[in-house]
Every structure is written in C-alpha cells, then in structure tokens.
N, C-alpha and C. Protein backbone atom coordinates (compact mmCIF):
# COMPACT_ATOMS: atom_id res chain seq x y z
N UNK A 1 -89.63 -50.75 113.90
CA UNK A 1 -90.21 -51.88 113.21
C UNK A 1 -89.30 -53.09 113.41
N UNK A 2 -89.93 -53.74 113.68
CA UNK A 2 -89.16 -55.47 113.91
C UNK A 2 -88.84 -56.76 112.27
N UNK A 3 -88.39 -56.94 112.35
CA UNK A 3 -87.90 -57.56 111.02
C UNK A 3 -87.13 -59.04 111.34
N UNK A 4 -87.26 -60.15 110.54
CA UNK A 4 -86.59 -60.83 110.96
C UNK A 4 -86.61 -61.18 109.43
N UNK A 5 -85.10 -61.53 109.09
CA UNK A 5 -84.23 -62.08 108.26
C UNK A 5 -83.62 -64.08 108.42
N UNK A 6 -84.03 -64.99 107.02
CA UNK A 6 -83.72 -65.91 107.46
C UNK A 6 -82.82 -66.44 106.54
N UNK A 7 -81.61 -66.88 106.35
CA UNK A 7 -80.45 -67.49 105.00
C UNK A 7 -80.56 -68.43 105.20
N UNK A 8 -80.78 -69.44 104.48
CA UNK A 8 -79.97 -70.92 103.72
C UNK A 8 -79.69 -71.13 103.10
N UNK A 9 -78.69 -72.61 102.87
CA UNK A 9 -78.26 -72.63 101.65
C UNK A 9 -79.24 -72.75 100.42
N UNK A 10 -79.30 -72.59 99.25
CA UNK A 10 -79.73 -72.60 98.28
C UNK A 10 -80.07 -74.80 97.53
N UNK A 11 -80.92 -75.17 97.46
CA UNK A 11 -81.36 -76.13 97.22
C UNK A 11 -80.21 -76.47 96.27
N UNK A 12 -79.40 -78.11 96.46
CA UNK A 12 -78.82 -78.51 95.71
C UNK A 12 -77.11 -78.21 96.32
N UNK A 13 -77.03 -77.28 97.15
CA UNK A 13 -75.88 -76.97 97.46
C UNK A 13 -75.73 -77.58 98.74
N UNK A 14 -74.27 -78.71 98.74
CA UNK A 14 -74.49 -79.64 100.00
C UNK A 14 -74.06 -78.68 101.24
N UNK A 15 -74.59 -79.53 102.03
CA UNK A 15 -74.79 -79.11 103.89
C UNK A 15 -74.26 -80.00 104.79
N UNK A 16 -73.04 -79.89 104.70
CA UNK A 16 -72.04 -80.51 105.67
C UNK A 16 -72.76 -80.56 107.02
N UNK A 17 -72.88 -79.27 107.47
CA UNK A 17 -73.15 -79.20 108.70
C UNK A 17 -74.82 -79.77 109.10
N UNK A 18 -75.89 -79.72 107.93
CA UNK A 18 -76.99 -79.89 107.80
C UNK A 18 -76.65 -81.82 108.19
N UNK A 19 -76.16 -82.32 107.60
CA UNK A 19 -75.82 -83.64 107.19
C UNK A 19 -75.04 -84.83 108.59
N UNK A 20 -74.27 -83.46 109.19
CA UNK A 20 -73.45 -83.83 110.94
C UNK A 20 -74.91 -83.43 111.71
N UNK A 21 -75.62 -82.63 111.56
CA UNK A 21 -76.81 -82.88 112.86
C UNK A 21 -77.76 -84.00 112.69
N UNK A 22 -78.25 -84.36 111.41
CA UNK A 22 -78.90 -85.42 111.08
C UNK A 22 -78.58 -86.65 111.71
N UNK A 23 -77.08 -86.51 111.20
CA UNK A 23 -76.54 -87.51 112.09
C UNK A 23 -76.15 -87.85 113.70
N UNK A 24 -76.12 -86.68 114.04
CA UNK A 24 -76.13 -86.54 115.75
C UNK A 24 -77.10 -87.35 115.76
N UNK A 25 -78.73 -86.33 115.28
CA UNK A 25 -79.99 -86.66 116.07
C UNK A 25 -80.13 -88.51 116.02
N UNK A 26 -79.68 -89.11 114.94
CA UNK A 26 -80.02 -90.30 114.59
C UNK A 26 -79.43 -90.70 116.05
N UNK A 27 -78.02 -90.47 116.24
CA UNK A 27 -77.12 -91.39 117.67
C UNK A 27 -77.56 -91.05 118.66
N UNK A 28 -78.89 -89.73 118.68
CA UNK A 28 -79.55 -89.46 120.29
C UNK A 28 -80.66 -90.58 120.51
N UNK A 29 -80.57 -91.19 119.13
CA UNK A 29 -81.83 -92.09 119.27
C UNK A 29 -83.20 -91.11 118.83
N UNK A 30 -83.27 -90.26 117.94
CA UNK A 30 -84.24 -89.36 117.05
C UNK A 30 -84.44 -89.80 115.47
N UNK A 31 -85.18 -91.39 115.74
CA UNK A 31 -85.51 -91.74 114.25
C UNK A 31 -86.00 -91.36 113.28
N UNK A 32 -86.23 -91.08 112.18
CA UNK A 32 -86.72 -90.79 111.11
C UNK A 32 -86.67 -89.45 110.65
N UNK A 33 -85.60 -88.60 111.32
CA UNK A 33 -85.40 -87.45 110.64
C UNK A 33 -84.71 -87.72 109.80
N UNK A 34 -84.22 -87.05 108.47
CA UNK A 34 -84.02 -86.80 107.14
C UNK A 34 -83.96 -85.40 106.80
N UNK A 35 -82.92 -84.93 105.97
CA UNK A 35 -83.01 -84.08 104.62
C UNK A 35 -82.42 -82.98 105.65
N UNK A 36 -82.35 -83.00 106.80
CA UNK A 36 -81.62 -81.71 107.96
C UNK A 36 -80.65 -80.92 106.95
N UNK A 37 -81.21 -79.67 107.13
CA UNK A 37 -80.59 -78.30 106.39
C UNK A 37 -80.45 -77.40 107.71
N UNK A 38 -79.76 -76.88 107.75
CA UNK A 38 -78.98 -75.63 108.51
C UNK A 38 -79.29 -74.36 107.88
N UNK A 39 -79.40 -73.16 108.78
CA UNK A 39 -79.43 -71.76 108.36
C UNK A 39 -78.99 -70.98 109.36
N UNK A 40 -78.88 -69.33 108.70
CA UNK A 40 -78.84 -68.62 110.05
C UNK A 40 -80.43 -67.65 109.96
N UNK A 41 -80.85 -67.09 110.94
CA UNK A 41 -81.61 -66.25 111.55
C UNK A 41 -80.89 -64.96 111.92
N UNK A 42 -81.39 -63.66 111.42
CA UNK A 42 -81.58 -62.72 112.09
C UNK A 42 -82.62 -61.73 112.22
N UNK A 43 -82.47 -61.03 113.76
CA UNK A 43 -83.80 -60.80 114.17
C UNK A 43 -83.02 -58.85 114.23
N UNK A 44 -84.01 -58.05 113.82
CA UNK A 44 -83.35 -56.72 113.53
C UNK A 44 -84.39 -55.37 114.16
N UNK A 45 -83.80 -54.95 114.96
CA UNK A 45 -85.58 -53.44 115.71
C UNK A 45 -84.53 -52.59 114.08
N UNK A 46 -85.17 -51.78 113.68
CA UNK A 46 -85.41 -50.95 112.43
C UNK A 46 -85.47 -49.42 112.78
N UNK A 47 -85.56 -48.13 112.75
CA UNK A 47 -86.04 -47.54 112.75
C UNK A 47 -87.05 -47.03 112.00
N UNK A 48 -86.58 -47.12 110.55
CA UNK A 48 -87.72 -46.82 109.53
C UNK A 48 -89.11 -47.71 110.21
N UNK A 49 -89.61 -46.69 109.69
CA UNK A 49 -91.44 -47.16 110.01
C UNK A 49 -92.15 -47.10 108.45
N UNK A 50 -91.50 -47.12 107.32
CA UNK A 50 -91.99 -47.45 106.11
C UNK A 50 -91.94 -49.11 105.91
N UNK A 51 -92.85 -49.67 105.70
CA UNK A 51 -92.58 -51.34 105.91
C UNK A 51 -92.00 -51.30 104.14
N UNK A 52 -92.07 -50.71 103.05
CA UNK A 52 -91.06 -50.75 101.74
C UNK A 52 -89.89 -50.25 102.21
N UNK A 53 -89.69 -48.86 102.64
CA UNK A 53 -88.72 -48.75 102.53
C UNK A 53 -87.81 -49.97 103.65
N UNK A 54 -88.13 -49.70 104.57
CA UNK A 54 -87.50 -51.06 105.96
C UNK A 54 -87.24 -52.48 104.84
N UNK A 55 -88.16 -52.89 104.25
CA UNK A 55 -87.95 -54.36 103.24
C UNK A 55 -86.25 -54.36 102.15
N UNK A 56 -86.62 -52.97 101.93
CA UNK A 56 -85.38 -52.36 100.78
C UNK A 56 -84.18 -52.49 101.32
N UNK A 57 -84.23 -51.43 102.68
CA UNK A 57 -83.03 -51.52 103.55
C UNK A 57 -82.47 -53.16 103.83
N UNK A 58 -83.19 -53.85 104.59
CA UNK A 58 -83.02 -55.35 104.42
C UNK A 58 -82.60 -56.34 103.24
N UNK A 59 -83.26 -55.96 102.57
CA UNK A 59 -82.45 -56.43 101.13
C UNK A 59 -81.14 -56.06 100.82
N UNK A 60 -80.83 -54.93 100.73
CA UNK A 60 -79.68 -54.52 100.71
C UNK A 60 -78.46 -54.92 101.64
N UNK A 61 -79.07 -54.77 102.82
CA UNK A 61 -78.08 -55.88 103.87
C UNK A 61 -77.65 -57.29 103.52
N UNK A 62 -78.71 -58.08 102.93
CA UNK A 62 -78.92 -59.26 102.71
C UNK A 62 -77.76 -59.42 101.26
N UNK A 63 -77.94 -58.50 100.49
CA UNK A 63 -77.57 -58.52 99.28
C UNK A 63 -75.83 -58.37 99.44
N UNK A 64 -75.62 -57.42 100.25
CA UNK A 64 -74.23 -56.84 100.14
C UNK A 64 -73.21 -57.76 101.63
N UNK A 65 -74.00 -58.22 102.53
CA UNK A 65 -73.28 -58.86 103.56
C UNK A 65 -73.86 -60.11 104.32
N UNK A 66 -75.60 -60.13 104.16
CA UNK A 66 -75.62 -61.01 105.35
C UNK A 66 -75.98 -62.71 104.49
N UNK A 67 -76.13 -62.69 103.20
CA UNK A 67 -75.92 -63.89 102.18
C UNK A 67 -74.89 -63.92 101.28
N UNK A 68 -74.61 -64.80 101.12
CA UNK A 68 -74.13 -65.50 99.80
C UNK A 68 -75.10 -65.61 98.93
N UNK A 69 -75.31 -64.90 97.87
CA UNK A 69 -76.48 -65.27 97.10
C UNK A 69 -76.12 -66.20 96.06
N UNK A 70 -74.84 -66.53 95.66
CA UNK A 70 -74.41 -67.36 94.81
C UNK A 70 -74.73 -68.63 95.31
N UNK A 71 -74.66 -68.98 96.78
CA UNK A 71 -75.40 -70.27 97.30
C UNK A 71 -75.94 -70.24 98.54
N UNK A 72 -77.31 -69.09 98.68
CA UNK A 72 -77.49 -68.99 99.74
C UNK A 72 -79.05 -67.97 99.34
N UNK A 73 -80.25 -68.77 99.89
CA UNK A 73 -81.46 -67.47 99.60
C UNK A 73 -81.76 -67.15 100.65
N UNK A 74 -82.18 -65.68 100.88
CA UNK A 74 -82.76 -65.37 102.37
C UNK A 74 -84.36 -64.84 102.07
N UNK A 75 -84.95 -64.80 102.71
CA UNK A 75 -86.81 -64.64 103.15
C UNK A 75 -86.45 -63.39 104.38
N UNK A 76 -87.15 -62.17 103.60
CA UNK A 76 -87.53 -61.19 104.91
C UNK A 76 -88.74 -61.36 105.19
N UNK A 77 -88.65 -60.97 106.82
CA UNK A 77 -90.09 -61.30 107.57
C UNK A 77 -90.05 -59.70 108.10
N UNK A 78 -91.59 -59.08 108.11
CA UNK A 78 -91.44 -57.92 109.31
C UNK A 78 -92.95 -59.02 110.01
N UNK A 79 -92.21 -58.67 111.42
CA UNK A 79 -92.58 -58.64 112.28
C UNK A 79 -93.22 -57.86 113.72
C-alpha cells in the first residue's frame, strides 16, 4: 500500500524559511506571491494491506518521529 505523509508548520508558528522563498521568488521577478509556507513530504510503499491498520502505523510514525506536533500538523494520504 502506498501512503503519502505531509508536515507543516502549525498556523501561527513563524516560517523563516517559508518567508526566505517568498522572498527569493519576489527577486526572480514572481509577483504577487504571499503567505509562502514550507513543509516536508513523505512518500512510504507499506506492507500492511489494512488501509486502518496502515493509517495507525503512520500515525504513530508521525507521532513519535516524523512531526513536531507541538508546532507542526501532518495529513496522511493513502495512495
């Protein structure tokens, strides 16, 4: 089973890095972007073929290593 996992920061929590691409794009000459937030992506093959249990497993990843949940929400996708 295919799964894809997505983190960002959590609304309200600033984005340095969100804030330096905004600003790139502006000096490429890319007007009117705004509000640029940053994340990471990950994309995961699974073995479980239970799409709960596979969601659970993922959570648990999410929970124990692949967020910050104190400033950071992630969205599982199966795919």
């Amino acid at each position: 089973m295919k799964a894809r996992v997505t983190v960002t920061l959590k609304s309200g929590v600033l984005d340095p890095q969100g804030k330096a691409i905004e600003g790139a794009l502006g000096s490429l000459g890319f007007a009117g972007v705004s509000g640029v937030r940053q994340g990471k992506v990950f994309d995961f093959d699974i073995a479980e073929t239970d799409p709960a249990t596979a969601a659970n497993l993922l959570q648990d990843m999410c929970e124990k290593l692949l967020a910050n949940t104190v400033i950071e929400d992630y969205r599982i996708e199966m795919v």
